[in-house]
Protein backbone atom coordinates (compact mmCIF):
# COMPACT_ATOMS: atom_id res chain seq x y z
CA UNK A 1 -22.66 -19.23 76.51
CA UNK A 2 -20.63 -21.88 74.76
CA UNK A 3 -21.84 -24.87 73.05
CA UNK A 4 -20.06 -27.94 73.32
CA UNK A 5 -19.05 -30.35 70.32
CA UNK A 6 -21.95 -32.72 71.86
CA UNK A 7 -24.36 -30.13 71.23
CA UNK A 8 -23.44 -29.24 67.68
CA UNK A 9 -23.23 -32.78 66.69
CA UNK A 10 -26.88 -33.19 68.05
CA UNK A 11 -27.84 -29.84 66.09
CA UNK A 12 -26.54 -31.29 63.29
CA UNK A 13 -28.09 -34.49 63.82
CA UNK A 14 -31.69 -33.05 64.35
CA UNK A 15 -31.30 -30.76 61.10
CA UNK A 16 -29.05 -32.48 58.01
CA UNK A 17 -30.85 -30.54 55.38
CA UNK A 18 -30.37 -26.43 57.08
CA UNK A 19 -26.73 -28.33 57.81
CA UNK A 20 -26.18 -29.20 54.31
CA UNK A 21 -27.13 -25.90 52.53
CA UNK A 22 -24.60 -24.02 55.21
CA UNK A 23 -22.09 -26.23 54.18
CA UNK A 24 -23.06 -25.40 50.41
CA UNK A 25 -23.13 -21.65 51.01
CA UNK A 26 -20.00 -21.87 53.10
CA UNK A 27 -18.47 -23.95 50.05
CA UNK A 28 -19.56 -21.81 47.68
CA UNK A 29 -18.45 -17.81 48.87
CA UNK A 30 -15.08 -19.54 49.73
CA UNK A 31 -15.25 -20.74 46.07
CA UNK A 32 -16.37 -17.29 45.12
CA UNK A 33 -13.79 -15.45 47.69
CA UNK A 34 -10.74 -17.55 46.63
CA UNK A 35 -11.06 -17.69 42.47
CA UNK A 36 -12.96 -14.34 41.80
CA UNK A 37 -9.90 -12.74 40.62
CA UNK A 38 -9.37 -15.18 37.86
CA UNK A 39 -12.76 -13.74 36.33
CA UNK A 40 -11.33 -10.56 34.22
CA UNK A 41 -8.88 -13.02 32.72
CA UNK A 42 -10.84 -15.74 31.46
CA UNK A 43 -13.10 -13.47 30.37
CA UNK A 44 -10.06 -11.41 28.29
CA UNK A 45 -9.08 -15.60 26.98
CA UNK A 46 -12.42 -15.69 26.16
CA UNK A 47 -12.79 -12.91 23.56
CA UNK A 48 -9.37 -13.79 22.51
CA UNK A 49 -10.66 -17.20 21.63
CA UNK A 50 -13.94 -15.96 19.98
CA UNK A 51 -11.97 -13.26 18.07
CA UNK A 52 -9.61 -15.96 16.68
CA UNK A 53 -12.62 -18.31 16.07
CA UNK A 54 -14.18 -15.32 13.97
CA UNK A 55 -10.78 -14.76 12.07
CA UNK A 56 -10.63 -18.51 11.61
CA UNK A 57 -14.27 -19.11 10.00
CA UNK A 58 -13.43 -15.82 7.76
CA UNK A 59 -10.45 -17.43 6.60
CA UNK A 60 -12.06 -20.95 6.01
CA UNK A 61 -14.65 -18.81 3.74
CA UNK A 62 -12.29 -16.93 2.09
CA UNK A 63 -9.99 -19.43 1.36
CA UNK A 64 -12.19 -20.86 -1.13
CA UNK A 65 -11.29 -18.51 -4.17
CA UNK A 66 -7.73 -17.95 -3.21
CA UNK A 67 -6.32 -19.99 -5.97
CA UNK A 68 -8.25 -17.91 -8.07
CA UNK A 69 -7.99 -14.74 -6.71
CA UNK A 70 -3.91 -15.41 -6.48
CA UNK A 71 -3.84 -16.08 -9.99
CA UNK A 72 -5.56 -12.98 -10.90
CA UNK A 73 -3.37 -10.86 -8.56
CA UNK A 74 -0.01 -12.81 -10.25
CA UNK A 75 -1.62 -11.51 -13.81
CA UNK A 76 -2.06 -8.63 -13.16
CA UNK A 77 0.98 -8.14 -11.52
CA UNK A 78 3.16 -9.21 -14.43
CA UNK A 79 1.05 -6.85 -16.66
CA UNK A 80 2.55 -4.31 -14.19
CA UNK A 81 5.74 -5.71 -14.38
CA UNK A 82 5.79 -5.27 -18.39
CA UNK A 83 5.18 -1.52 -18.49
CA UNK A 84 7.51 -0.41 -15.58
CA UNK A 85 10.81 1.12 -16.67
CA UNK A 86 14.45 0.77 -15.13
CA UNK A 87 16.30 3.87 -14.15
CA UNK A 88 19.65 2.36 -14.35
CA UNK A 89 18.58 1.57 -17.98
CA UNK A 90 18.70 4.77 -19.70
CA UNK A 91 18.78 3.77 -23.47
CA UNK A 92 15.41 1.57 -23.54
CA UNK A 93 13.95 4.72 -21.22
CA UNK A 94 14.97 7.13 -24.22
CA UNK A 95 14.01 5.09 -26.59
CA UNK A 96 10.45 5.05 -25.67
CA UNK A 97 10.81 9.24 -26.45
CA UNK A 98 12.07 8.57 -29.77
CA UNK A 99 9.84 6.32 -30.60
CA UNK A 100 6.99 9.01 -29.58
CA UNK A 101 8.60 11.69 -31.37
CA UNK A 102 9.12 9.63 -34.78
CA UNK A 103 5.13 8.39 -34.09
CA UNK A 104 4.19 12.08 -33.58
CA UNK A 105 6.16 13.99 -36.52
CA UNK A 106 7.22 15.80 -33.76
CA UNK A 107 11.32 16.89 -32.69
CA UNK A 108 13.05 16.60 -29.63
CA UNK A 109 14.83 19.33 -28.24
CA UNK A 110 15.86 18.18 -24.88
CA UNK A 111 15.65 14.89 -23.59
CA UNK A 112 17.17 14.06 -20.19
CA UNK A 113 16.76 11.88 -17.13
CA UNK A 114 16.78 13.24 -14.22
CA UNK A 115 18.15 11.73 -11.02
CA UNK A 116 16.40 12.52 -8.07
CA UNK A 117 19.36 11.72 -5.91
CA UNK A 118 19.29 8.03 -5.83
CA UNK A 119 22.33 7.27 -7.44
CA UNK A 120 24.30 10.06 -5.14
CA UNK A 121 23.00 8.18 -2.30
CA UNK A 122 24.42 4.87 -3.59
CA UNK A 123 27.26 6.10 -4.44
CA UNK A 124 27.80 7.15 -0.74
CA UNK A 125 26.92 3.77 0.17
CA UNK A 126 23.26 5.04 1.56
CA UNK A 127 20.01 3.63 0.54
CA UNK A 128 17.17 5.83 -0.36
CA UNK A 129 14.07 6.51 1.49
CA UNK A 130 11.25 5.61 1.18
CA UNK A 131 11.85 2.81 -1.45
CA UNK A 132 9.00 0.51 -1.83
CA UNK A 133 8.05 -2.05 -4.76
CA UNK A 134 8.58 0.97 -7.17
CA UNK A 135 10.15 4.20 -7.75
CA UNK A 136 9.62 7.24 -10.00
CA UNK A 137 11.98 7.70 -12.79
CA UNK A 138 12.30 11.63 -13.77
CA UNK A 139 12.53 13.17 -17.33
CA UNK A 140 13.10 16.23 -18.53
CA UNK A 141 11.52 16.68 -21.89
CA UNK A 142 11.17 19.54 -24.67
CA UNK A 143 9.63 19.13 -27.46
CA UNK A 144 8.76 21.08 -31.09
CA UNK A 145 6.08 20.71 -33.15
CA UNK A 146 2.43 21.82 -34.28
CA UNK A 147 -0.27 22.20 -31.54
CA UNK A 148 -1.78 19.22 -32.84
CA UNK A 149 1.29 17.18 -33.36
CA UNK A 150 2.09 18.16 -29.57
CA UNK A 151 -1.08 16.97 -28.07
CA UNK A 152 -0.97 13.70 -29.72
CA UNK A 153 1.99 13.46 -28.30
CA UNK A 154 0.73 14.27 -24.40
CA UNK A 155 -1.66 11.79 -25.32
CA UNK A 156 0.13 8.86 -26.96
CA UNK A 157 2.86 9.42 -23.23
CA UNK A 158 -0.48 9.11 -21.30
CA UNK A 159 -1.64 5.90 -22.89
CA UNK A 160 1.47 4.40 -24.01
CA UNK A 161 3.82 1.68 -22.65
CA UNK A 162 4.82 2.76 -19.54
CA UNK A 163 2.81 4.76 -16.67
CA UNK A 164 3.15 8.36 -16.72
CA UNK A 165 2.83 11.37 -14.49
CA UNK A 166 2.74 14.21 -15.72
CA UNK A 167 4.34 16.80 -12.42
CA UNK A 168 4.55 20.68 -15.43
CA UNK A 169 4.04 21.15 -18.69
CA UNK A 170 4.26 24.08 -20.43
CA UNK A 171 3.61 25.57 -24.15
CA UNK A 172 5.73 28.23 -25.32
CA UNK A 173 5.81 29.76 -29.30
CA UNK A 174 8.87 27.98 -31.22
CA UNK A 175 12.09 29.95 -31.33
CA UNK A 176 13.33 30.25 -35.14
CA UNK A 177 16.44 31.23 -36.37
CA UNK A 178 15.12 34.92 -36.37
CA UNK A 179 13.88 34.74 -32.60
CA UNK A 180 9.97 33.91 -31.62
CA UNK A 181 7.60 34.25 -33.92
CA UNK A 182 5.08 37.28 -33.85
CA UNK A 183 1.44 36.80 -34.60
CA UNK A 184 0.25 32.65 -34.65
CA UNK A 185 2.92 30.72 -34.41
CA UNK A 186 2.70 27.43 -36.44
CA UNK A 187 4.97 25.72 -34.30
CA UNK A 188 4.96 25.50 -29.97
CA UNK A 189 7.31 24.22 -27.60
CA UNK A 190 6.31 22.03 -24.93
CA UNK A 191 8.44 21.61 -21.80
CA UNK A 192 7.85 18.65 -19.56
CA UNK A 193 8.49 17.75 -16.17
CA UNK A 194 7.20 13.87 -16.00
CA UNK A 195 7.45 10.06 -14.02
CA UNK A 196 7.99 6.95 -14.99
CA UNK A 197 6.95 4.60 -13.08
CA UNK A 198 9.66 2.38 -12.50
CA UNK A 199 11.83 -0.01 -10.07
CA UNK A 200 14.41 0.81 -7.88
């Protein structure tokens, strides 16, 4: 049974409302049908867009003490700066030793820096790895004197200039003329493996 376009048009006529809300159903599935895929990605721009908002409005309320907190960051980083050492210069890095042994009453047997293979590798024309914003310099150090003299001087390389790591020490009696002391010894060795903290 068909019915002809008179028909409808007289359906249509009799009932505008039921016509209208097909027409808005109809409207809105195609609306629905035709632009659902475009869902998952506004809703992906969407949390892009609050998570930028968030970083935004943490950045507004941060950036009120930056001047401040820059300045204290700059300080600090020159106070750094002052107590780092330089491997290529090797007379200020023994210095600092001497200076500790003539502070300590203490005498140096050995004194050395050690490279820990950066200059072979420039020499090659490769650069080392793992070089950041600073680099360990390496000494070799051996030192005479009393226990007490000896532990100032551990302490006075802990809290002096420059930072330290200590990697070995060792005590060991003194060797005399005559060969190692028997009984208490009045005078120790101490061997050290340390780091300076320096720049590359």
């Amino acid at each position: 049974m068909a019915i002809s376009n008179e028909q409808l048009l007289a359906a249509v006529k009799k009932n505008p409302i039921a016509t209208a809300c097909i027409v808005v159903v109809l409207g809105v599935a195609a609306g629905i049908y035709l632009r659902g895929d475009l869902k998952p990605q506004a809703e992906v721009e969407l949390e892009e867009l609050a998570k930028q908002g968030r970083r935004m409005s943490t950045n507004i309320k941060n950036s009120a003490q930056l001047d401040e907190q820059l300045a204290t960051v700059s300080a600090a980083n020159q106070e750094i700066s002052k107590r780092l050492v330089r491997s290529s210069e090797l007379a200020v890095n023994l210095r600092h030793f001497y200076e500790l042994e003539a502070a300590t009453a203490t005498k140096l047997i050995d004194l050395r820096q050690v490279d820990n293979g950066g200059a072979r590798l420039r020499e090659r024309g490769e650069a080392p790895k793992n070089v950041g914003a600073f680099q360990p310099v390496n000494f070799a150090v051996a030192v005479m004197g009393s226990y007490s003299q000896l532990i100032e001087f551990l302490q006075r390389l802990e809290r002096g200039d420059h930072f330290c790591r200590i990697k070995s020490a060792s005590f060991s009696p003194a060797v005399s003329d005559g060969g190692p002391t028997l009984g208490r010894p009045d005078k120790l060795t101490l061997v050290l493996d340390l780091e300076l903290l320096g720049t590359p």
